[in-house]
PDB file of N, CA and C in Angstrom:
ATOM      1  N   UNK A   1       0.834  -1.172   0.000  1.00  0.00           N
ATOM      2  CA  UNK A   1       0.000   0.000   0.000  1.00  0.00           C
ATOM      3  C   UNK A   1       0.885   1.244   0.000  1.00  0.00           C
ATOM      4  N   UNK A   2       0.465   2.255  -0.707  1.00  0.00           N
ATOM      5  CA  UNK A   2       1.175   3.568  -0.750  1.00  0.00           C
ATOM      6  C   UNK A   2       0.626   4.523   0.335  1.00  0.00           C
ATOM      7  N   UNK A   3       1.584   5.161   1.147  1.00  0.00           N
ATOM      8  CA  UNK A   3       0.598   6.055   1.914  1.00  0.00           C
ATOM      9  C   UNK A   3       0.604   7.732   1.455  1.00  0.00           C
ATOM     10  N   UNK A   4      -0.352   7.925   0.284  1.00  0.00           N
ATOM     11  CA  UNK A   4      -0.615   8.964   0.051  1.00  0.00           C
ATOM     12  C   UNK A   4      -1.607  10.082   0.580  1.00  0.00           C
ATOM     13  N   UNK A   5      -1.836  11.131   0.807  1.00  0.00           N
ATOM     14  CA  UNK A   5      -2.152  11.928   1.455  1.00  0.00           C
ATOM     15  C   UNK A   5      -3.303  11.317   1.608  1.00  0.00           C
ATOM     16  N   UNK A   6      -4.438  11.099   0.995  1.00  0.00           N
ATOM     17  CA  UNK A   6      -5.848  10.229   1.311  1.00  0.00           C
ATOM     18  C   UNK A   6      -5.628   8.909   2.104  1.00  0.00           C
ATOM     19  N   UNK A   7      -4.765   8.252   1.762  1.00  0.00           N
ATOM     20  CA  UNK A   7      -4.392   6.884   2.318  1.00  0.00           C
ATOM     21  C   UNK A   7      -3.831   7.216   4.093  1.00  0.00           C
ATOM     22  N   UNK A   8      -3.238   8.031   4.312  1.00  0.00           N
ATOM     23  CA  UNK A   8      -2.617   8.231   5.468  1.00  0.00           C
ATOM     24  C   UNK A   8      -3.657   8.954   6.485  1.00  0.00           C
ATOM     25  N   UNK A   9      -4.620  10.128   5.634  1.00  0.00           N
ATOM     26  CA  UNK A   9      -5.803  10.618   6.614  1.00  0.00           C
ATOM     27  C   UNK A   9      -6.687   9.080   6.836  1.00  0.00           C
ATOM     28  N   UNK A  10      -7.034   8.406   5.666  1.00  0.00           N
ATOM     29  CA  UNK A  10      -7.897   7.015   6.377  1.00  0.00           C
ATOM     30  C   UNK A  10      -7.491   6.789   7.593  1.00  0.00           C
ATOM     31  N   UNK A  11      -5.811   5.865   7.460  1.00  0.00           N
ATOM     32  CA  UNK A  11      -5.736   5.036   8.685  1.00  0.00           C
ATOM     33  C   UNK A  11      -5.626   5.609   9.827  1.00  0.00           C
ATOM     34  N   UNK A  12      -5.490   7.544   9.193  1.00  0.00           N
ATOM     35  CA  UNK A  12      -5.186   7.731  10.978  1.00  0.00           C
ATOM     36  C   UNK A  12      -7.073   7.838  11.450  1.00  0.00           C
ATOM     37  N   UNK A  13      -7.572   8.094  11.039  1.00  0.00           N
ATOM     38  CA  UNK A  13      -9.190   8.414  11.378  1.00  0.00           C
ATOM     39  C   UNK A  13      -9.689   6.924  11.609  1.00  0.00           C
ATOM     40  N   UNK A  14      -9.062   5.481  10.687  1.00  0.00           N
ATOM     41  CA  UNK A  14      -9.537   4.237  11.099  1.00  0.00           C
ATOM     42  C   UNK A  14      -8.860   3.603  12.843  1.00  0.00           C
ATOM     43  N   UNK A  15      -7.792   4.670  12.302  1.00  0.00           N
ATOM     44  CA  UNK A  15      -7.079   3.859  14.171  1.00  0.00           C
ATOM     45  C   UNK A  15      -7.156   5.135  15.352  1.00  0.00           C
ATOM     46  N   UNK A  16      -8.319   5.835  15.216  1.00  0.00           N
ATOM     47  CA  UNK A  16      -7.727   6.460  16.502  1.00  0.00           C
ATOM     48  C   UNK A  16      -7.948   6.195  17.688  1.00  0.00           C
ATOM     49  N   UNK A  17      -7.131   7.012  18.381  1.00  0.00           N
ATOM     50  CA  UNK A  17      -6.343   6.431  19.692  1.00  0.00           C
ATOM     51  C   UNK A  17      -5.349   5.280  20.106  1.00  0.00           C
ATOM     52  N   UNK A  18      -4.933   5.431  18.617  1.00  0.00           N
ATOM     53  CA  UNK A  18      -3.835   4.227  18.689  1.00  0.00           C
ATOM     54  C   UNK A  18      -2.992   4.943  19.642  1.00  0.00           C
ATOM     55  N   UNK A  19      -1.393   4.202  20.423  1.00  0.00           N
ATOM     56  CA  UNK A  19      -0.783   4.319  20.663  1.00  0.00           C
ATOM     57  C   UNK A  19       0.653   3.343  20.694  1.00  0.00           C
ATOM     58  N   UNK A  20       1.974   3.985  20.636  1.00  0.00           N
ATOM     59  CA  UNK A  20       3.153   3.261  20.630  1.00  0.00           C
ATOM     60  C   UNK A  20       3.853   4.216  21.181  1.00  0.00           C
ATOM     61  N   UNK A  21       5.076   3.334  21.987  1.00  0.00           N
ATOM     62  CA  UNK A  21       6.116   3.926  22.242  1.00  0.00           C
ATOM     63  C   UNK A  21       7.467   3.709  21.355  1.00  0.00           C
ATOM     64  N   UNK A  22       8.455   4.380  21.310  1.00  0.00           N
ATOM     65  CA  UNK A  22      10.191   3.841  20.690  1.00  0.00           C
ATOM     66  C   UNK A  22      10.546   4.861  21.593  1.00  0.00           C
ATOM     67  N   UNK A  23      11.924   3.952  22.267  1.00  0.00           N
ATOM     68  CA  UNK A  23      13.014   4.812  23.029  1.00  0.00           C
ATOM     69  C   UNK A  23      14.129   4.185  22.445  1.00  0.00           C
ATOM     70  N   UNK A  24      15.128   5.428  22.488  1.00  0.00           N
ATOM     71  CA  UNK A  24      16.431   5.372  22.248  1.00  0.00           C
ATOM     72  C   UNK A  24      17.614   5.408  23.046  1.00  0.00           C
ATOM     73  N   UNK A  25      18.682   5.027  23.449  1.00  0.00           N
ATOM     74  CA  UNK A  25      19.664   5.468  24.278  1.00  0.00           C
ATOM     75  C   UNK A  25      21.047   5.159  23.809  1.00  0.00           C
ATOM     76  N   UNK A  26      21.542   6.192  24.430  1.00  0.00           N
ATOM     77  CA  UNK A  26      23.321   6.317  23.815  1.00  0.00           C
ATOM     78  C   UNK A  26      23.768   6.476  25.268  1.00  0.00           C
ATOM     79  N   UNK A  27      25.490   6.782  24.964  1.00  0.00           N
ATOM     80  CA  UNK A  27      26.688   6.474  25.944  1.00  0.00           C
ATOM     81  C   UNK A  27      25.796   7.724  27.027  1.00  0.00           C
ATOM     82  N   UNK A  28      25.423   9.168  26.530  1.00  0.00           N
ATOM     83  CA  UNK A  28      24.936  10.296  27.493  1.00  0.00           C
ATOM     84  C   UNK A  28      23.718  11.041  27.085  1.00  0.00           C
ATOM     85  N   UNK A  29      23.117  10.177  26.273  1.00  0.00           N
ATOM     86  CA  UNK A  29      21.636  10.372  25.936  1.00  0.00           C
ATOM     87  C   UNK A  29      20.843   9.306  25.921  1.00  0.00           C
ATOM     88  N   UNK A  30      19.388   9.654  26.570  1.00  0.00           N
ATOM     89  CA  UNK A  30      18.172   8.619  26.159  1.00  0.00           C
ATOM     90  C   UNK A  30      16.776   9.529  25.562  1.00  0.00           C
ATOM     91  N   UNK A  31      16.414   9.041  24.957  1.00  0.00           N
ATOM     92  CA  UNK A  31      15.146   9.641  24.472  1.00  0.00           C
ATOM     93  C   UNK A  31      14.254   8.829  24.326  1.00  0.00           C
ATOM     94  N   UNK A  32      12.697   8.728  25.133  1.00  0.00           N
ATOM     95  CA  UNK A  32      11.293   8.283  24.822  1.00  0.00           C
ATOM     96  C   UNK A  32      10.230   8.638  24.172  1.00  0.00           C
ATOM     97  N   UNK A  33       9.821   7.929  22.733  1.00  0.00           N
ATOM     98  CA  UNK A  33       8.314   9.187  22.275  1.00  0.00           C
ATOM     99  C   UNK A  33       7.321   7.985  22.458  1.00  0.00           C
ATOM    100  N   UNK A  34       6.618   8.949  22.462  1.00  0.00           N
ATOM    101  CA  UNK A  34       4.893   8.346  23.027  1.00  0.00           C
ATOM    102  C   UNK A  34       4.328   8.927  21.937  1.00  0.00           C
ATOM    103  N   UNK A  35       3.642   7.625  20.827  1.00  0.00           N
ATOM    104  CA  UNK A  35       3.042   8.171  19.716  1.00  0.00           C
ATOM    105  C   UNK A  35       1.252   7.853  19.758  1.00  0.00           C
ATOM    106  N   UNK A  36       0.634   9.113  19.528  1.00  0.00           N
ATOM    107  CA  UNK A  36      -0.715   8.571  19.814  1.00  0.00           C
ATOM    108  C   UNK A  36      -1.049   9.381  18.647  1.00  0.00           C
ATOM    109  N   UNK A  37      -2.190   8.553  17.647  1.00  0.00           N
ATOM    110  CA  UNK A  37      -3.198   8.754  16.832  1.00  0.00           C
ATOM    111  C   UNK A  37      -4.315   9.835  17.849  1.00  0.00           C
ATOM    112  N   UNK A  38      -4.870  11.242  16.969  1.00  0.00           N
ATOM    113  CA  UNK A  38      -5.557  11.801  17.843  1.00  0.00           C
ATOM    114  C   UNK A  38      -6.145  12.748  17.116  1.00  0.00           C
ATOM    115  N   UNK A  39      -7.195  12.744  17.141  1.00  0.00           N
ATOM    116  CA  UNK A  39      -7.951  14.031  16.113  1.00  0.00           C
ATOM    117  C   UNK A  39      -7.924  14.449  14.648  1.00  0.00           C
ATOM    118  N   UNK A  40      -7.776  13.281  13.944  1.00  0.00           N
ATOM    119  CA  UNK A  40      -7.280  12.792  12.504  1.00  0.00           C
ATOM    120  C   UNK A  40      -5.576  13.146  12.672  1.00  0.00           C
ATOM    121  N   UNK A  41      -4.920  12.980  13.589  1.00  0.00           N
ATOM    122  CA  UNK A  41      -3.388  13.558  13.568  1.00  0.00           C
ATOM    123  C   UNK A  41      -2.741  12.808  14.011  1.00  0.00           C
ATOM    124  N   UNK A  42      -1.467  12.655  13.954  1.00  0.00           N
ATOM    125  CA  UNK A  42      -0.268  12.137  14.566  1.00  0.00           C
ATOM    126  C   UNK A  42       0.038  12.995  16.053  1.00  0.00           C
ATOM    127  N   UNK A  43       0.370  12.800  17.237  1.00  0.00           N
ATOM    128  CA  UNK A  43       0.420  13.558  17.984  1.00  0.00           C
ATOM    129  C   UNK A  43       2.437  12.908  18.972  1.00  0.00           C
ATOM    130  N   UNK A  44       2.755  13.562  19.240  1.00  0.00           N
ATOM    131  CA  UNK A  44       4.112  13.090  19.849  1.00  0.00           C
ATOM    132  C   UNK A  44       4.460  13.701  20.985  1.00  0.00           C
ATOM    133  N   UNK A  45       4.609  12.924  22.236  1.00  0.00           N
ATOM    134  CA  UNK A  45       5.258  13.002  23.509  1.00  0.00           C
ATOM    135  C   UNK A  45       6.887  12.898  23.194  1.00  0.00           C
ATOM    136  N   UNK A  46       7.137  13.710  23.864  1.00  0.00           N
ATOM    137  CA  UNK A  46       8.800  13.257  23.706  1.00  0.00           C
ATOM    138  C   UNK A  46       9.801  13.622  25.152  1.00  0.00           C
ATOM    139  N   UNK A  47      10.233  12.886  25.999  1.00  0.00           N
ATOM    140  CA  UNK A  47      11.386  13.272  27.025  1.00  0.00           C
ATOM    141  C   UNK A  47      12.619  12.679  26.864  1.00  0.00           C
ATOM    142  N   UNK A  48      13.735  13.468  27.219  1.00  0.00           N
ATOM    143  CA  UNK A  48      14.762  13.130  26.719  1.00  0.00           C
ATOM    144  C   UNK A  48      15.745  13.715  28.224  1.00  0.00           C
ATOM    145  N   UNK A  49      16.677  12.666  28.032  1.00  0.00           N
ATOM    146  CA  UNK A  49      17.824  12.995  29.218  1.00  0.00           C
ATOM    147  C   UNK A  49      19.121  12.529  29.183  1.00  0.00           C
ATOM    148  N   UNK A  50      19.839  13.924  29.132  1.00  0.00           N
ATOM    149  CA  UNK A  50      21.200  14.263  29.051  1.00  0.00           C
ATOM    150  C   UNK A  50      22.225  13.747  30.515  1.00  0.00           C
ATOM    151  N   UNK A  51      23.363  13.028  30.842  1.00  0.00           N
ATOM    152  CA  UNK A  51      24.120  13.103  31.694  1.00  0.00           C
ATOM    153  C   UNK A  51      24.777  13.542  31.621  1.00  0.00           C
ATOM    154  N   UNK A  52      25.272  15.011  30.324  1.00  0.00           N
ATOM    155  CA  UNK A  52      26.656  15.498  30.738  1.00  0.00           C
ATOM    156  C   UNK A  52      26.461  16.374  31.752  1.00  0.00           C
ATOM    157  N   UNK A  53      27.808  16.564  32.739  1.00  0.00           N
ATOM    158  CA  UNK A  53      28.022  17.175  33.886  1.00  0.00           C
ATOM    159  C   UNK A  53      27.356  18.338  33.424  1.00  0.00           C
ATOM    160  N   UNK A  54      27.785  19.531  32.747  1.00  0.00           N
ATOM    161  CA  UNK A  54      27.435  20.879  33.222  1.00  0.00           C
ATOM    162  C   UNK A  54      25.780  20.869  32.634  1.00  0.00           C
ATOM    163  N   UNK A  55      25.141  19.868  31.984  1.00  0.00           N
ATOM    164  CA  UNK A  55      23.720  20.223  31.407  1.00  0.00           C
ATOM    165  C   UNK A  55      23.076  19.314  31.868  1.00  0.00           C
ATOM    166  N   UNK A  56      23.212  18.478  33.016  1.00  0.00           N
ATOM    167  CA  UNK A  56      22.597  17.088  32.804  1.00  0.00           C
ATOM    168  C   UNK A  56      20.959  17.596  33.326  1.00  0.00           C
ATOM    169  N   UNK A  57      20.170  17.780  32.037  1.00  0.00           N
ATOM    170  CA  UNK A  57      18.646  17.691  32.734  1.00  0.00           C
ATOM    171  C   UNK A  57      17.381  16.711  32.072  1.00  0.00           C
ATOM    172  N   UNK A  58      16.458  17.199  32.368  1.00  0.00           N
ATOM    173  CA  UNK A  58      15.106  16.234  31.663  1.00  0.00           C
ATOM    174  C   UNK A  58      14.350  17.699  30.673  1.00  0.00           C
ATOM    175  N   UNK A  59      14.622  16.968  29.709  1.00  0.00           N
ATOM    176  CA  UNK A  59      13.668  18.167  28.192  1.00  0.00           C
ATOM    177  C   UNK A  59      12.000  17.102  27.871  1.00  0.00           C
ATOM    178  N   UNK A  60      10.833  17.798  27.929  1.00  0.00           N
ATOM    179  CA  UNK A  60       9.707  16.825  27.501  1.00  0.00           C
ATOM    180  C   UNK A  60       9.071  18.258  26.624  1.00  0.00           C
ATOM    181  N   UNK A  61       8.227  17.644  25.834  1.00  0.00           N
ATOM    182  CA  UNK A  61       7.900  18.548  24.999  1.00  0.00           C
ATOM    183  C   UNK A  61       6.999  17.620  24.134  1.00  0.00           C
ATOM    184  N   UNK A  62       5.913  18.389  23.311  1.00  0.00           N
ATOM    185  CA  UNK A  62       4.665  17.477  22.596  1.00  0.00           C
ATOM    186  C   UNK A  62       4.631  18.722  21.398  1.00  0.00           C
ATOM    187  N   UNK A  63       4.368  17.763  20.435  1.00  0.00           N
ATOM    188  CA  UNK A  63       3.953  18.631  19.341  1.00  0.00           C
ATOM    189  C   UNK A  63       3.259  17.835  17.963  1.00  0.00           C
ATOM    190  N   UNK A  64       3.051  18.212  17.075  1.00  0.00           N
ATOM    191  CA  UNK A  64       2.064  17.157  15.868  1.00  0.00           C
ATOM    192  C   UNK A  64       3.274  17.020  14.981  1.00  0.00           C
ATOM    193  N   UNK A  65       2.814  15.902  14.504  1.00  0.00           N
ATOM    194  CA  UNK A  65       3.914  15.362  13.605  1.00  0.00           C
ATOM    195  C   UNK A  65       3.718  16.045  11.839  1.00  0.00           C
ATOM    196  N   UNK A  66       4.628  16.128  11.177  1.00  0.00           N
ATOM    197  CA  UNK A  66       4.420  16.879   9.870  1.00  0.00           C
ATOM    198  C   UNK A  66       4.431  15.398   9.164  1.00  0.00           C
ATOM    199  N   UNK A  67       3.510  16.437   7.920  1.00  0.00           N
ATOM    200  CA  UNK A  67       3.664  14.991   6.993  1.00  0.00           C
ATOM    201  C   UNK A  67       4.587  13.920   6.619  1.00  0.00           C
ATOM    202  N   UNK A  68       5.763  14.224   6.470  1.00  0.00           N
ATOM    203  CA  UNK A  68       6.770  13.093   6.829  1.00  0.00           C
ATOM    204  C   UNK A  68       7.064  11.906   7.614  1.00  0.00           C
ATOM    205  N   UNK A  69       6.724  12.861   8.505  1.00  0.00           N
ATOM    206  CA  UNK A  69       7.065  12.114  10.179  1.00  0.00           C
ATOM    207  C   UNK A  69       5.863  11.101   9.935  1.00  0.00           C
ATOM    208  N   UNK A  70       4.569  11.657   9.715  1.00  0.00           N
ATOM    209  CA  UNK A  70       3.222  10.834  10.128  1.00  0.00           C
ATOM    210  C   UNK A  70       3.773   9.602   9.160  1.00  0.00           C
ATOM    211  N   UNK A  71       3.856  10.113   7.626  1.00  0.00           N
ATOM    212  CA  UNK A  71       4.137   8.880   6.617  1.00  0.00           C
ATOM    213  C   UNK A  71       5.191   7.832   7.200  1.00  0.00           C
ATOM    214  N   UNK A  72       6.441   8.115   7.831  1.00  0.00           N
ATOM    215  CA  UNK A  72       6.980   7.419   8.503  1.00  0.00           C
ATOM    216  C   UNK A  72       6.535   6.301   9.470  1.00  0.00           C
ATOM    217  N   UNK A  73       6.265   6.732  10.423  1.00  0.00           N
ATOM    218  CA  UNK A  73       5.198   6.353  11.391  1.00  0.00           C
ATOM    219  C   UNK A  73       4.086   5.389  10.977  1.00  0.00           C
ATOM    220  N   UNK A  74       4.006   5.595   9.594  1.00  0.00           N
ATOM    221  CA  UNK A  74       2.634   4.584   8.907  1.00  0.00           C
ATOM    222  C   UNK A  74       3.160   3.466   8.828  1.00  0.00           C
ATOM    223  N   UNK A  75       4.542   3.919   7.719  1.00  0.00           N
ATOM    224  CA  UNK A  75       5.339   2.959   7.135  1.00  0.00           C
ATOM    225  C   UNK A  75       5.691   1.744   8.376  1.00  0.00           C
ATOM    226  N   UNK A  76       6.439   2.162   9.323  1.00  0.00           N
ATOM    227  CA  UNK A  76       7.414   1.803  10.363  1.00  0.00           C
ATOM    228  C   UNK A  76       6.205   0.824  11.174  1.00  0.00           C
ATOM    229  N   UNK A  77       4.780   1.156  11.702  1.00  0.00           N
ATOM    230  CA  UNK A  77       4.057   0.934  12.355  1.00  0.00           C
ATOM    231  C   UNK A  77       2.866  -0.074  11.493  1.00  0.00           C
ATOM    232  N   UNK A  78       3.071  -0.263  10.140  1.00  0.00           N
ATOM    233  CA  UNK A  78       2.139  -0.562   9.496  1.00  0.00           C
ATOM    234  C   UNK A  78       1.207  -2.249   9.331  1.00  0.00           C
ATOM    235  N   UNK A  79       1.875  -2.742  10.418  1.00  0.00           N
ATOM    236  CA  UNK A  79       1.347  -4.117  10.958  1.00  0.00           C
ATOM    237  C   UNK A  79       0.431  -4.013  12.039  1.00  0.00           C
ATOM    238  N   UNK A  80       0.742  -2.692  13.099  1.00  0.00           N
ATOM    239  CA  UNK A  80      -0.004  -2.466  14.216  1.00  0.00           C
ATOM    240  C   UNK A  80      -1.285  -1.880  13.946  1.00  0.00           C
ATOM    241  N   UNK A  81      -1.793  -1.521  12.673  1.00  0.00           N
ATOM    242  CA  UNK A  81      -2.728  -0.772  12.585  1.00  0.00           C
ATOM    243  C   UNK A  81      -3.741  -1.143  11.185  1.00  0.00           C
ATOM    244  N   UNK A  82      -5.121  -0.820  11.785  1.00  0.00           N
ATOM    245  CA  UNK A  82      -6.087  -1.123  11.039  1.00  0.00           C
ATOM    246  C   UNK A  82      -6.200  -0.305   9.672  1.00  0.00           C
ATOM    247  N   UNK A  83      -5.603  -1.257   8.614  1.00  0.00           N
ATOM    248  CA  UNK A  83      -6.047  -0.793   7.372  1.00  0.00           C
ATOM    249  C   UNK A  83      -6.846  -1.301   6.229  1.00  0.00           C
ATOM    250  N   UNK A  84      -7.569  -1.897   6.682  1.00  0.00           N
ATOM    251  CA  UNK A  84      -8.790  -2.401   6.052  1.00  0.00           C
ATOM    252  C   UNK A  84      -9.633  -1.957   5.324  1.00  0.00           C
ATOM    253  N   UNK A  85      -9.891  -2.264   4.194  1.00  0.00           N
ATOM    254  CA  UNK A  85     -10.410  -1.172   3.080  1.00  0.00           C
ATOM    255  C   UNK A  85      -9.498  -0.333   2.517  1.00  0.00           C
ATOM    256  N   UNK A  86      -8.369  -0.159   2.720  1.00  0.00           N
ATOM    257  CA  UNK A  86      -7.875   1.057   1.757  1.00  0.00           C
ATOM    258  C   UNK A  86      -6.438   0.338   0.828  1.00  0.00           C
ATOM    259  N   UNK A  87      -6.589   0.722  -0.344  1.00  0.00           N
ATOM    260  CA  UNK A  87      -5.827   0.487  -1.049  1.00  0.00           C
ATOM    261  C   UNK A  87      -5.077   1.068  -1.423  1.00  0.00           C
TER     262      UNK A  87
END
């Protein structure tokens, strides 16, 4: 399936309130997003935490995903989610 601009508003309006997480971590970084389907949109939690000495803090922050990101997210996620009917 291609996720073109019609194809990608379906599944997000067929799955909402989906949700997933992916976290990442390195030698002095970790990062968690919290992805939730929400109001025909992609929506993203994100906290992230630094251990270097002079900055070590906690950054969280939410914002909507741009078309990219969402198409990504389709692609990457596209077993977890109801796409039934769309071709």
């Amino acid at each position: 399936m291609r996720f073109t601009q019609k194809n990608r508003q379906q599944v997000l309006d067929q799955n909402e309130g989906h949700k997933t997480q992916s976290s990442y971590s390195a030698k002095n970084f970790s990062e968690t997003r919290v992805y939730e389907i929400k109001d025909g949109g992609l929506n993203v939690r994100a906290e992230s935490k630094t251990s270097w000495a002079d900055s070590g803090r906690t950054d969280s922050y939410r914002y909507s995903a741009d078309a990219e990101e969402t198409k990504r997210f389709l692609r990457d996620n596209r077993d977890e989610l109801n796409t039934d009917g769309i071709e």
